[in-house]
N, C-alpha and C. Protein backbone atom coordinates (compact mmCIF):
# COMPACT_ATOMS: atom_id res chain seq x y z
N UNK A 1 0.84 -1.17 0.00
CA UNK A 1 0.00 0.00 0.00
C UNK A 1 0.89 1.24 0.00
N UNK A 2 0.52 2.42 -0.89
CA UNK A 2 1.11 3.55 -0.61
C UNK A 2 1.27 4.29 0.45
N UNK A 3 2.39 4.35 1.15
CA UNK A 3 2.53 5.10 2.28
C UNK A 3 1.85 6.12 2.59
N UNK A 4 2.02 7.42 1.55
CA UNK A 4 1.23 8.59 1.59
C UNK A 4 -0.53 8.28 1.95
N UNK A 5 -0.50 7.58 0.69
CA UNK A 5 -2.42 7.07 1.07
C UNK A 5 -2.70 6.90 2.41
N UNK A 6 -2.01 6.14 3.22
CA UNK A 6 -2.24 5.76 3.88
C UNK A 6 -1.88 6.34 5.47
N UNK A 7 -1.08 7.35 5.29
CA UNK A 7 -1.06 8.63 6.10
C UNK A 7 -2.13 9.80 5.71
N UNK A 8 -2.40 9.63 4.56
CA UNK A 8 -3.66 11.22 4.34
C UNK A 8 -4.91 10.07 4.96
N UNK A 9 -5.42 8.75 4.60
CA UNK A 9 -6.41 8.29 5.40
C UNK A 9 -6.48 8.46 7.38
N UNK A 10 -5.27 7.93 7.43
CA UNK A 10 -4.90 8.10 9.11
C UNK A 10 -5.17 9.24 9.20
N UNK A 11 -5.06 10.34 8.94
CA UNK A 11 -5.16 11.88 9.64
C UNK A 11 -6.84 11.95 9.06
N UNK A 12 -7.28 11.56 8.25
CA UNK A 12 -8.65 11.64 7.69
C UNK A 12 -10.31 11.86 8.84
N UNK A 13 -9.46 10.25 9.50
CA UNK A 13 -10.07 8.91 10.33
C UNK A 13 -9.73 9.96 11.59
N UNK A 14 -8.98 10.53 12.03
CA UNK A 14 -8.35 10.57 13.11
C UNK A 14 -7.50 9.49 14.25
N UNK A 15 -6.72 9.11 13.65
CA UNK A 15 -5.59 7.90 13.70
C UNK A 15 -5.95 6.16 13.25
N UNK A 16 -4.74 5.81 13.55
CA UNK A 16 -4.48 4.37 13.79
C UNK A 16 -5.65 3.37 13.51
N UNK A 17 -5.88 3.60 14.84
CA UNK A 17 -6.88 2.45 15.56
C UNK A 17 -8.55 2.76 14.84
N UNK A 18 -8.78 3.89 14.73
CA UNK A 18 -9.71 4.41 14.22
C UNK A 18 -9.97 3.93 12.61
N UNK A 19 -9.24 4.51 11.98
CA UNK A 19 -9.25 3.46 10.32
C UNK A 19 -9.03 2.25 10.38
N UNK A 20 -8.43 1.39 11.64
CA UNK A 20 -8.02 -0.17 11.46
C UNK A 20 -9.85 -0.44 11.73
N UNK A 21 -10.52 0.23 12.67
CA UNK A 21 -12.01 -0.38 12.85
C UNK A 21 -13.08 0.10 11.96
N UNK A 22 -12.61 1.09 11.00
CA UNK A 22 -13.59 1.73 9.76
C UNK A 22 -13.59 0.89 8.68
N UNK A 23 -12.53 0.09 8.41
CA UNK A 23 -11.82 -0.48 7.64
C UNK A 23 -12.88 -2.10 7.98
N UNK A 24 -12.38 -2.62 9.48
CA UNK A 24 -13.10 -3.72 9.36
C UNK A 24 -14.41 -3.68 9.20
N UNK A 25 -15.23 -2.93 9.66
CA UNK A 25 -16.42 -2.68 9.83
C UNK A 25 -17.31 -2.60 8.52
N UNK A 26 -16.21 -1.81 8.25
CA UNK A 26 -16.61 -1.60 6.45
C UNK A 26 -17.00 -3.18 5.68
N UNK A 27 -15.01 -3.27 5.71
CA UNK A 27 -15.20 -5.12 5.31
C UNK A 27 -16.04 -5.83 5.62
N UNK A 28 -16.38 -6.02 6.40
CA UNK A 28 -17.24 -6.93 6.99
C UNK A 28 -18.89 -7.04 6.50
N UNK A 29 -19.67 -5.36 6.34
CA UNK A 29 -20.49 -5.12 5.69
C UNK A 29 -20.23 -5.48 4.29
N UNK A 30 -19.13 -4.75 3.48
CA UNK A 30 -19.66 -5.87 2.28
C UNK A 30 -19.13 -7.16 1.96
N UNK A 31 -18.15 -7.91 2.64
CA UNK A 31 -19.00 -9.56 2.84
C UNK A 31 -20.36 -9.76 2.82
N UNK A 32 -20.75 -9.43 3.48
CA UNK A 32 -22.22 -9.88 4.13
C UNK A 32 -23.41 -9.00 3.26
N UNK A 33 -22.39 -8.42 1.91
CA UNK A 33 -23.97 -7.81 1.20
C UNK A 33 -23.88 -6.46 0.87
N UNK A 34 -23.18 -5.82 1.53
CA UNK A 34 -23.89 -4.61 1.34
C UNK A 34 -23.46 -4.00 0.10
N UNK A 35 -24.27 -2.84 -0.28
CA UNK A 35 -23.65 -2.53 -1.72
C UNK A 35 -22.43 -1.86 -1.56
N UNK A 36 -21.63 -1.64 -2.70
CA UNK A 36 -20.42 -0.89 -2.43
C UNK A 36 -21.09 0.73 -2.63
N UNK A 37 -21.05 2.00 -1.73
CA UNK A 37 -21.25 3.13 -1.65
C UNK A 37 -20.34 4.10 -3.80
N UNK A 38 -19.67 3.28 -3.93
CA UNK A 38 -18.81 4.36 -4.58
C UNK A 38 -18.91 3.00 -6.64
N UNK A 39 -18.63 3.80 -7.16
CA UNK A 39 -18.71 3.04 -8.56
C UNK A 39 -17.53 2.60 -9.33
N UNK A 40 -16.98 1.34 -8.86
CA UNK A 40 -15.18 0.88 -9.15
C UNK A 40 -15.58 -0.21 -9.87
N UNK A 41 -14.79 -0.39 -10.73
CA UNK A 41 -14.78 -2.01 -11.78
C UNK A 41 -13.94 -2.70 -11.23
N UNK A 42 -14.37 -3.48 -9.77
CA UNK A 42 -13.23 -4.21 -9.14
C UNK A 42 -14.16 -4.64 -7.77
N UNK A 43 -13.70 -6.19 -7.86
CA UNK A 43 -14.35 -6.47 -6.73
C UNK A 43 -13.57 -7.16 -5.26
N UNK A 44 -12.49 -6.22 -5.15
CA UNK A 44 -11.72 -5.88 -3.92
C UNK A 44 -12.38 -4.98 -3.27
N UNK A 45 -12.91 -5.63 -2.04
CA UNK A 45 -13.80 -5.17 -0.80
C UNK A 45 -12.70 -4.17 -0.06
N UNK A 46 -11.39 -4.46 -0.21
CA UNK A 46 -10.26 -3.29 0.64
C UNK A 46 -10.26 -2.67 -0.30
N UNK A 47 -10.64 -2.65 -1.50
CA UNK A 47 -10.32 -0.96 -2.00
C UNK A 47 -11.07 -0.16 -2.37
N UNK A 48 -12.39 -1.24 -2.49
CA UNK A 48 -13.66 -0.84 -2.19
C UNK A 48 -13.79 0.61 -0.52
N UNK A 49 -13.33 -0.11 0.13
CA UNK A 49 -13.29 0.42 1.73
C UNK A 49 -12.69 1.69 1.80
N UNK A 50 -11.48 1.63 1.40
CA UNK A 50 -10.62 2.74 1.05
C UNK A 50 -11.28 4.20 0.13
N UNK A 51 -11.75 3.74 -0.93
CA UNK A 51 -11.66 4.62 -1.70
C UNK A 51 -13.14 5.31 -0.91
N UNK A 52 -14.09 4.70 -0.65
CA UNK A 52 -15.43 5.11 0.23
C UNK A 52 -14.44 6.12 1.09
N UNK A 53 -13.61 5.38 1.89
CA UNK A 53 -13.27 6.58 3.38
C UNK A 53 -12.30 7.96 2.44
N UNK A 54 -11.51 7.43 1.55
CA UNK A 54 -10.76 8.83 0.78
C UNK A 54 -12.19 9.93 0.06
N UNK A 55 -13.51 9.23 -0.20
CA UNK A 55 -14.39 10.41 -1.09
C UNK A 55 -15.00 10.82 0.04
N UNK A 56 -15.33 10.35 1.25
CA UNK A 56 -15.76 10.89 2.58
C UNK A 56 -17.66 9.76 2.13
N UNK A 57 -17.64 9.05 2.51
CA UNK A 57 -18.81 8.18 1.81
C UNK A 57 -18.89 7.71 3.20
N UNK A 58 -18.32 7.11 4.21
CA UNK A 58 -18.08 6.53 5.54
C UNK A 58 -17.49 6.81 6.42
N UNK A 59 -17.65 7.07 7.36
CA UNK A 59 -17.21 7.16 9.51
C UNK A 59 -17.81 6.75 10.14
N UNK A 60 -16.85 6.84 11.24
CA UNK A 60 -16.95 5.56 12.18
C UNK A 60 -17.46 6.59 13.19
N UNK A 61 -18.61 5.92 13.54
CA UNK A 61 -19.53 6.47 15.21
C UNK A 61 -19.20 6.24 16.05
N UNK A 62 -19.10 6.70 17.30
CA UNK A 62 -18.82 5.98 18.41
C UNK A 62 -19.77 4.82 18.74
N UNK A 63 -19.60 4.24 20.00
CA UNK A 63 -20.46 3.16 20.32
C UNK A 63 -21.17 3.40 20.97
N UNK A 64 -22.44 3.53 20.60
CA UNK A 64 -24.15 3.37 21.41
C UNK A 64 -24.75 2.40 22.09
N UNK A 65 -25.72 2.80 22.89
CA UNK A 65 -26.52 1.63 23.35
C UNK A 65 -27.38 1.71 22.71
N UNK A 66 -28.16 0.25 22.80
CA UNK A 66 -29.42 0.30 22.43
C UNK A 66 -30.05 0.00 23.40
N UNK A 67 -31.12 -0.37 22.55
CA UNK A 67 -32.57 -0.53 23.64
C UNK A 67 -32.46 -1.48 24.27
N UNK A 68 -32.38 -2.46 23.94
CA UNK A 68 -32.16 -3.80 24.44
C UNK A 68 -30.57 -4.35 25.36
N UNK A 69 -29.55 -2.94 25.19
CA UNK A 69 -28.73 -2.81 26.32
C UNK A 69 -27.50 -3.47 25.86
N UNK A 70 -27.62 -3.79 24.47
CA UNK A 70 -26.00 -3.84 23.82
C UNK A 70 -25.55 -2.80 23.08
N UNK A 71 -23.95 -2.88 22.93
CA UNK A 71 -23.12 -1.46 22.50
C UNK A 71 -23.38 -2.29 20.96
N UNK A 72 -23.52 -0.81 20.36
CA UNK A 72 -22.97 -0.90 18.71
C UNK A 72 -22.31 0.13 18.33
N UNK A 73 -21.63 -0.05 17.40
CA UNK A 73 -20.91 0.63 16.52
C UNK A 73 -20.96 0.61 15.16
N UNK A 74 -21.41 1.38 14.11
CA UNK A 74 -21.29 0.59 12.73
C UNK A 74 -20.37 1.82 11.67
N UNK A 75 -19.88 1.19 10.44
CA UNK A 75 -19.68 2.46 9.91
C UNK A 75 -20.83 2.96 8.86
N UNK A 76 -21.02 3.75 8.87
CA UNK A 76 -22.20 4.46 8.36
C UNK A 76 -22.12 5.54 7.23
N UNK A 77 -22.82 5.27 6.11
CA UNK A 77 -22.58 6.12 5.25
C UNK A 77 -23.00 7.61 5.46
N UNK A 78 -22.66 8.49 4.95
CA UNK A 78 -22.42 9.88 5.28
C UNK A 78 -23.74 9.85 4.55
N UNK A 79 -24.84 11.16 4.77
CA UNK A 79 -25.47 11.38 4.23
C UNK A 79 -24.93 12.80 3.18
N UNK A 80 -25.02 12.43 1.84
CA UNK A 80 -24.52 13.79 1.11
C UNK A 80 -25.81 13.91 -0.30
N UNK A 81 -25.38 15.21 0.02
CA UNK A 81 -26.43 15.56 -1.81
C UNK A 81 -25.56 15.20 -2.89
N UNK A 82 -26.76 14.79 -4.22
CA UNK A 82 -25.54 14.51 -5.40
C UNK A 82 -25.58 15.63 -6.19
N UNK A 83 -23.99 15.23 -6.95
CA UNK A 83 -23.64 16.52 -7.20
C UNK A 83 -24.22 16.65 -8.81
């Protein structure tokens, strides 16, 4: 991976640990389905992930409760107008 990329994402995210769990979270959603947010001819789910967090498409929430009294966290697409 490109170094730079991957320092302008870290400062993006606001560090480290923060893009390592945007990243899985992400992954993990599209395993399991979800559509890819952004329009790539490639079906690499990490660069899929990436390029979502570089156009600003996804962030990471903190962790909530719910009703039922478990924490979540998900990453969540940004709501934006199209251009």
């Amino acid at each position: 991976m490109d170094v730079e990329r991957l320092e302008r994402l870290t400062q993006k995210v606001g560090g480290r640990f923060r893009l390592t769990a945007l990243l899985q979270k992400r992954l993990a959603e599209l395993v399991k389905g979800s559509p890819p947010l952004i329009d790539l001819p490639s079906n690499n789910y990490f660069e899929i992930a990436l390029r979502e967090i570089e156009e600003g498409r996804i962030e990471l929430l903190r962790a909530w409760t719910t009703e039922a009294g478990g924490a979540r966290s998900l990453a969540e697409p940004v709501a934006r107008e199209e251009e």
